[in-house]
Protein backbone atom coordinates (compact mmCIF):
# COMPACT_ATOMS: atom_id res chain seq x y z
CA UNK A 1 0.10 -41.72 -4.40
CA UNK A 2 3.29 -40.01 -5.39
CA UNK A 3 4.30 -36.78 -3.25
CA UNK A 4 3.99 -35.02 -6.21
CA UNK A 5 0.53 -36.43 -7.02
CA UNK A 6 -0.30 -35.66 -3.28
CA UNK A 7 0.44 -31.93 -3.19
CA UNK A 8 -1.13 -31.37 -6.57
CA UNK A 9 -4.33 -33.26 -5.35
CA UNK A 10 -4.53 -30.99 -2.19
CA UNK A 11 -3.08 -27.52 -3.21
CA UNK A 12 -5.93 -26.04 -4.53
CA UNK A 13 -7.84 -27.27 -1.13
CA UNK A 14 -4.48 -25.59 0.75
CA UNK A 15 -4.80 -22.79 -1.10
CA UNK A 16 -8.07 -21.54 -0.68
CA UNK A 17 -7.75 -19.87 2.90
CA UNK A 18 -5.41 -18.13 1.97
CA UNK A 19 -6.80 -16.89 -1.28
CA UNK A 20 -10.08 -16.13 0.74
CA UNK A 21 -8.35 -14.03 3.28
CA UNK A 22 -6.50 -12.12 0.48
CA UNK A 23 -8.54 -11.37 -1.91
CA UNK A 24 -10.78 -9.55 1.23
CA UNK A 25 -7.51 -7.70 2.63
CA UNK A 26 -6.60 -6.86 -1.90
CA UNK A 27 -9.78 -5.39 -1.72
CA UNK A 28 -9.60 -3.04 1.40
CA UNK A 29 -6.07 -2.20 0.46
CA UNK A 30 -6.92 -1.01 -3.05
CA UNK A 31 -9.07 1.43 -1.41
CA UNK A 32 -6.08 2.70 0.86
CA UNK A 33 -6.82 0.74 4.24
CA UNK A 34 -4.22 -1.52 5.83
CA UNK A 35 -6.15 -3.89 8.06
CA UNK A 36 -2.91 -6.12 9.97
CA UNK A 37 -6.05 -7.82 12.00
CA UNK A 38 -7.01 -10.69 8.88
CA UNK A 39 -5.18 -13.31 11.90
CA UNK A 40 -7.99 -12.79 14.46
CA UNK A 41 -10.25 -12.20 11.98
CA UNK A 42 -10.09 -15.49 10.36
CA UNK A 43 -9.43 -17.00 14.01
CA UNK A 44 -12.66 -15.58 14.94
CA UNK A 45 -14.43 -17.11 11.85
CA UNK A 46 -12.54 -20.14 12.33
CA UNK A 47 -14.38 -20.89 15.86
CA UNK A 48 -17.82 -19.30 15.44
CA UNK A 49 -18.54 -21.84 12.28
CA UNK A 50 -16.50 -24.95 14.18
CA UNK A 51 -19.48 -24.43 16.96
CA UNK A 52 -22.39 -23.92 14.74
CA UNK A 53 -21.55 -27.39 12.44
CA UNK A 54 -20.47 -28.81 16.27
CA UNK A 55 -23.78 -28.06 17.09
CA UNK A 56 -25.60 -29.68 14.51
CA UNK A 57 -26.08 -26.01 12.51
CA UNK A 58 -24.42 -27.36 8.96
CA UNK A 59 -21.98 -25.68 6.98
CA UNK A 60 -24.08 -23.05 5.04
CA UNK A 61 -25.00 -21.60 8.34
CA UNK A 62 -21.46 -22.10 9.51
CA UNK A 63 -20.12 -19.91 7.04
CA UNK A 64 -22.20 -16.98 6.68
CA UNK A 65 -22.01 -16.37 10.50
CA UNK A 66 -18.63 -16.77 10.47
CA UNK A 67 -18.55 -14.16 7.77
CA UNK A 68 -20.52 -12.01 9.76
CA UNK A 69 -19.11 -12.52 13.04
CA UNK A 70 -15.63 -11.25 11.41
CA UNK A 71 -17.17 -8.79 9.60
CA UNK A 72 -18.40 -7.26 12.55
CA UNK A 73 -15.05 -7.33 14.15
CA UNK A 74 -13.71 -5.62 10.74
CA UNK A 75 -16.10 -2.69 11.06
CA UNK A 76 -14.84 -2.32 14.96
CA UNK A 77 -10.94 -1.88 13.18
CA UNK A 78 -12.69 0.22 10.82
CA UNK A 79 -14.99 2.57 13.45
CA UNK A 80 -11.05 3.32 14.88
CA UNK A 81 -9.17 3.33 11.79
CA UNK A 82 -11.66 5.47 9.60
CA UNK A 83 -13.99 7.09 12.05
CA UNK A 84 -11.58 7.91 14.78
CA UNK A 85 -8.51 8.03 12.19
CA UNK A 86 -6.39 5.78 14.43
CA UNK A 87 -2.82 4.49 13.21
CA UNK A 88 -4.05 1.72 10.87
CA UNK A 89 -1.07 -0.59 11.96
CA UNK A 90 -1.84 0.00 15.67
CA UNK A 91 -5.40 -0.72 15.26
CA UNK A 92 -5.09 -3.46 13.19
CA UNK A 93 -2.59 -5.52 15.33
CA UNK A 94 -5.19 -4.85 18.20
CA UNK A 95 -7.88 -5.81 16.62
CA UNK A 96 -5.64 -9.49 15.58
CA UNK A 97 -4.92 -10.12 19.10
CA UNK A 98 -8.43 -9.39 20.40
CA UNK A 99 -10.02 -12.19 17.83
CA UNK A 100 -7.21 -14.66 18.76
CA UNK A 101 -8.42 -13.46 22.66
CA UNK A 102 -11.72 -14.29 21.64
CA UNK A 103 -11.64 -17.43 19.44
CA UNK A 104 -9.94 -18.96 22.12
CA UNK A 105 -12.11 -18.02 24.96
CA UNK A 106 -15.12 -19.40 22.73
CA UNK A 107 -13.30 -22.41 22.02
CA UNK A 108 -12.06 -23.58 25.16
CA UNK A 109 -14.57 -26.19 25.84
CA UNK A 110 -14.32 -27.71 22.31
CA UNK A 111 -10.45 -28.52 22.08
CA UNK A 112 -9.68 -31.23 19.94
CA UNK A 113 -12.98 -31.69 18.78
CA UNK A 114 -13.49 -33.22 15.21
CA UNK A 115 -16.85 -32.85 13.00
CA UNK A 116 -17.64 -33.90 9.65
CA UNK A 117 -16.06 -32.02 6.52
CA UNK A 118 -17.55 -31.65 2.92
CA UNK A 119 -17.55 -34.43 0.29
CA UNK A 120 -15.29 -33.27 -2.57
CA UNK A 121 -17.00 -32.72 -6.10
CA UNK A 122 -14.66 -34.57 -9.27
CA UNK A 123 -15.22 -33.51 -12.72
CA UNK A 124 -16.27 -35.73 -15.18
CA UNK A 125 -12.99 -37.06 -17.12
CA UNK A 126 -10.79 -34.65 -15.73
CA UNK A 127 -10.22 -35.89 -12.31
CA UNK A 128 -9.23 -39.71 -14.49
CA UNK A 129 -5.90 -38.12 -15.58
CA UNK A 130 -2.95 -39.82 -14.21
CA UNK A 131 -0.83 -37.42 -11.80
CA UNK A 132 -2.71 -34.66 -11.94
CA UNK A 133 -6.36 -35.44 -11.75
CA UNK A 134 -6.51 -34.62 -8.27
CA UNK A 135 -6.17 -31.36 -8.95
CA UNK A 136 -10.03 -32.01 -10.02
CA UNK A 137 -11.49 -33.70 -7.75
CA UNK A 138 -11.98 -30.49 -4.68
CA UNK A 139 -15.23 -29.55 -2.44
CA UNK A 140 -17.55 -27.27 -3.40
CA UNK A 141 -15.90 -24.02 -1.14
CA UNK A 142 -12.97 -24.65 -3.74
CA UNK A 143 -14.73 -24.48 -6.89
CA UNK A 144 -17.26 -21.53 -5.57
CA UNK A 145 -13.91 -19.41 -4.25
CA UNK A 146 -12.26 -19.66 -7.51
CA UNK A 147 -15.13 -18.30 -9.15
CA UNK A 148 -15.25 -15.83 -6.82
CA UNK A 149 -11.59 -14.70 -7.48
CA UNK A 150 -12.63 -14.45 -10.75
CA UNK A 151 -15.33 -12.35 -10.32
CA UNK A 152 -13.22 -10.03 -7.70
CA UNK A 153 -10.61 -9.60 -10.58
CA UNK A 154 -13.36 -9.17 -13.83
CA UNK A 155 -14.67 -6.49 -10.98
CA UNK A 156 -11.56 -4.51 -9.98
CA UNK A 157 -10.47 -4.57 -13.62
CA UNK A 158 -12.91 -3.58 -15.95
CA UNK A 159 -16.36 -2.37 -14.07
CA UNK A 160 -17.19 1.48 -12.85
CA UNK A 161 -17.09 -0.21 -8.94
CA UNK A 162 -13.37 -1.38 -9.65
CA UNK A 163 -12.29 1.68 -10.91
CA UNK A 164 -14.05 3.59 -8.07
CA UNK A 165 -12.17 1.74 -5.60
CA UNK A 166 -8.91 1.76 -7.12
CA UNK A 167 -9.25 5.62 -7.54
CA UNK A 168 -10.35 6.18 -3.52
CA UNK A 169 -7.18 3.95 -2.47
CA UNK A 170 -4.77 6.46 -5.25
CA UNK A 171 -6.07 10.17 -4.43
CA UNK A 172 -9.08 9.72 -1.95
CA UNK A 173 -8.90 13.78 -1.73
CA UNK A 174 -9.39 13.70 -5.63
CA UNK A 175 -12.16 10.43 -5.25
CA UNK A 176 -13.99 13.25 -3.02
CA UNK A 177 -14.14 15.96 -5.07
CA UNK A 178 -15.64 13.95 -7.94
CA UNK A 179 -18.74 13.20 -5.54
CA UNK A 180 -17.83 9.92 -4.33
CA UNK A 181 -18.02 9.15 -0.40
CA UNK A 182 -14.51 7.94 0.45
CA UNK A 183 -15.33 7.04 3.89
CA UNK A 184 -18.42 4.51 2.98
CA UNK A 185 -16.48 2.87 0.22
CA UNK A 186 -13.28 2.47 2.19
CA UNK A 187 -15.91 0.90 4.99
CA UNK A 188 -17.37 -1.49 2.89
CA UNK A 189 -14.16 -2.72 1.10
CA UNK A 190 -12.81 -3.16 5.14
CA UNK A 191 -16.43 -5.15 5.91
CA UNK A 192 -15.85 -7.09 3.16
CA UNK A 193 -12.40 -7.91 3.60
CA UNK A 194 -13.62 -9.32 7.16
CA UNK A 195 -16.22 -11.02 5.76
CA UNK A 196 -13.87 -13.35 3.48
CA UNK A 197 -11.60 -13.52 6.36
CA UNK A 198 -14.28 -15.10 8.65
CA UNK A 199 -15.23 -17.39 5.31
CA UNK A 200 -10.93 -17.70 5.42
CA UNK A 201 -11.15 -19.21 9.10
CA UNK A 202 -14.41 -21.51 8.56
CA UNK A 203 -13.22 -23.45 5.56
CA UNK A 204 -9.93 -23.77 7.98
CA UNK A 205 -11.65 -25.14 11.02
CA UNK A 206 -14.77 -26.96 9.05
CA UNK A 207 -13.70 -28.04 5.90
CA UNK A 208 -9.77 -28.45 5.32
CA UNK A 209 -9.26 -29.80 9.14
CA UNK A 210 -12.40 -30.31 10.46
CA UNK A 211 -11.48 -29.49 14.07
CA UNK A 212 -11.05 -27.01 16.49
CA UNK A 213 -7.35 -26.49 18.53
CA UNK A 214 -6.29 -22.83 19.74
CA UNK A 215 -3.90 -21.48 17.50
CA UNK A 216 -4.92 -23.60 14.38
CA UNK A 217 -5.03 -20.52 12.13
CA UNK A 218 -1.24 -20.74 12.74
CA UNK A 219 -0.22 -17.38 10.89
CA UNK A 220 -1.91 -18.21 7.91
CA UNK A 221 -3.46 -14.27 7.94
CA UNK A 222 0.09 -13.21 7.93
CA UNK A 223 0.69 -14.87 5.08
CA UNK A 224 -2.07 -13.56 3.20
CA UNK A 225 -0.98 -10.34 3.71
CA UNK A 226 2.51 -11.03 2.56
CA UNK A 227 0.33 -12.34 -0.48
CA UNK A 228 -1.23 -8.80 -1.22
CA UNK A 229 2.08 -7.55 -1.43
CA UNK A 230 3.53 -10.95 -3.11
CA UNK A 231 1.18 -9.89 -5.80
CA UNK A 232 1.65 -6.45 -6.02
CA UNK A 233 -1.90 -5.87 -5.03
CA UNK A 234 -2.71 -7.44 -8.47
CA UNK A 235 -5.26 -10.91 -8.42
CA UNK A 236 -4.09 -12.68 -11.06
CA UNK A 237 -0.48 -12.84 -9.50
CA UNK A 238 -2.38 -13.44 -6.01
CA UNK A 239 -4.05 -16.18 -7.10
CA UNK A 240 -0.26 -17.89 -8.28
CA UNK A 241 0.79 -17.09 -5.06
CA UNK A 242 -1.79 -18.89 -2.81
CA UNK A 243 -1.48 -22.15 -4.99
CA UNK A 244 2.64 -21.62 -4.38
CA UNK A 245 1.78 -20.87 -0.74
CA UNK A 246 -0.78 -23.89 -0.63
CA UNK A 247 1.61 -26.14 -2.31
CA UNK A 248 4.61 -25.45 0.45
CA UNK A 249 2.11 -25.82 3.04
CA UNK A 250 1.71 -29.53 1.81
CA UNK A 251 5.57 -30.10 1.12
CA UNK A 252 6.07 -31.20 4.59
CA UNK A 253 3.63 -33.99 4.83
CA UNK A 254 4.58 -35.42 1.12
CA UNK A 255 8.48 -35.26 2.23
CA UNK A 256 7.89 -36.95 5.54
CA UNK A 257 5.26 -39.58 3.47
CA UNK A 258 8.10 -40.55 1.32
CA UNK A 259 11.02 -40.91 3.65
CA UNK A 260 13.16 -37.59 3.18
CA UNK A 261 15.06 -37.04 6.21
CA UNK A 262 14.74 -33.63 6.81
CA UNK A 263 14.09 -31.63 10.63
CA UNK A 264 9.93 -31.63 10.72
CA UNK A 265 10.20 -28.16 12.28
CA UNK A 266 11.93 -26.54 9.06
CA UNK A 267 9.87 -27.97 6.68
CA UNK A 268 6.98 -26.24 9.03
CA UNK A 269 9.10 -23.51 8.95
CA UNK A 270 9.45 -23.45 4.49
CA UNK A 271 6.29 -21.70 3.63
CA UNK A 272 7.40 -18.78 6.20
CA UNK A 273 11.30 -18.83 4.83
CA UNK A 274 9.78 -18.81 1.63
CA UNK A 275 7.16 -15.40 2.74
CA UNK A 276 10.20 -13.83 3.86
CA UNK A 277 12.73 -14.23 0.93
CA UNK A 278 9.87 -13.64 -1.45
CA UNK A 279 8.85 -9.94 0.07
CA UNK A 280 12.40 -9.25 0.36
CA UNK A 281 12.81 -10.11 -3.79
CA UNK A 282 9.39 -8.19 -3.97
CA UNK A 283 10.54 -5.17 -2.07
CA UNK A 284 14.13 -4.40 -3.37
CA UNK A 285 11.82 -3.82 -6.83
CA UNK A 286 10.96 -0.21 -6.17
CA UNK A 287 9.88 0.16 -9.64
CA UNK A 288 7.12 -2.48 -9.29
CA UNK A 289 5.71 -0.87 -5.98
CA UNK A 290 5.48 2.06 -7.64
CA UNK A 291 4.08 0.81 -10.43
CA UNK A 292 1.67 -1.34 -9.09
CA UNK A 293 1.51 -0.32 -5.47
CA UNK A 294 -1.70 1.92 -3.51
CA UNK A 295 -0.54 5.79 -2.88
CA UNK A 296 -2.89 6.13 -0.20
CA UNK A 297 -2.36 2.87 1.61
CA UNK A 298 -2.17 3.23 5.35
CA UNK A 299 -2.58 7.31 5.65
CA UNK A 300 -5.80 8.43 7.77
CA UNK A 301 -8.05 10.63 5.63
């Protein structure tokens, strides 16, 4: 297989933890919350499902108490953030290190242990074409999640709940007066963005690399919340950006695979480069922030 055959069969498969733990963080930030704790989150996730499928529990169960798990650990940032009006930022980052605390606490005694992963799913024809027919041959956490960010963007763009939430995260004083209760809405869009974090970590840990090492999230939250704002909080672009995102993530293995003599540590290193030149390009736009950006985001209410 070609490197470029290689990253396109795999990308999508990349992708999707990062497009998981984005779309749930695009969510709660369209509603005005900044949650900087998606890294423990997802680490959190990431351990709780490699223990259940360790244990003999299967995947299913895996990943809806992985979902849970995080989602409870969303709902502790958002008890601070919304019901005590803490600093979001200073919560948040709190909240990250205390999953990271935890995940590896909980995962101490199963260090470098492997389990079995999910077969992959082709579709019929598709996955025959030369170069890029990997792209259709993925497992089934693939296919369902781009469904789902399909659904999340049909939701957000033309239903009553999408414009709810979009108005809460512009003028939640406004969202108020109109009847609607800010504080329950901006908790649920912060319980589900934990939620699809924790789904983030156990496709990580169960599916993509079925194993379980401290640190194996390895700043993959951070990245998808440079995503949000890669995207400009919009989930078409977000989308784009996890497949780009997925695809660098696989760049090092295809240019080692074929020979390129590059340092192994900045090819590691190329996704990050690329999350910092990319919000830099993103930010110096002031007109697309404000076109596109959340008023409230980040400001206790």
């Amino acid at each position: 297989m070609s490197g470029l055959a290689f990253i396109l069969a795999g990308m999508l498969a990349a992708a999707t933890p990062f497009l998981l733990a984005a779309l749930g963080e695009l969510v709660a930030e369209r509603t005005g919350v900044l949650n900087l704790g998606i890294e423990g989150m997802m680490a959190l996730g990431a351990v709780t499902a490699f223990i259940i499928v360790f244990q003999g529990g299967g995947h299913p169960m895996a990943f809806a108490v992985a979902a849970l798990v995080s989602m409870g650990l969303a709902l502790v940032f958002g008890w601070l953030a919304l019901s005590l009006r803490a600093n979001q930022v200073a919560a948040g980052l709190a909240i990250g290190i205390l999953g990271q605390g935890l995940s590896a606490l909980f995962g101490k005694d199963y260090e470098s242990r492997t389990i079995a992963g999910l077969p992959r799913l082709s579709l019929p024809g598709l996955s025959e074409i030369p170069l890029i027919g990997g792209l259709f041959t993925q497992d089934i956490v693939v296919w369902l999640t781009l469904g789902l960010a399909l659904a999340i963007w049909a939701v957000l763009r033309f239903s009553r709940v999408g414009l709810v939430i979009r108005a809460v995260g512009e003028n939640p004083h406004a969202a108020r007066a109109l009847g609607y209760p800010v504080i329950a809405i901006r908790y649920g869009a912060v319980a589900f963005g934990g939620a699809m974090a924790g789904l983030a970590g156990a496709y990580a840990a169960t599916v993509y690399t079925p194993l379980w090492a401290d640190g194996m999230i390895a700043g993959r939250g951070w990245i998808a919340l440079a995503l949000v704002v890669f995207a400009t909080w919009m989930p078409g672009r977000l989308f784009f950006g996890a497949v780009l995102f997925g695809a660098l993530s696989l760049s090092q293995l295809a240019a080692q695979a074929g020979g390129v003599a590059m340092n192994s540590q900045l090819l590691t290193a190329l996704p990050y480069v690329v999350t910092i030149l990319v919000l830099g390009l993103i930010s110096s736009n002031r007109r697309l922030l404000r076109i596109n950006g959340v008023a409230s985001l980040g400001e206790p209410f």
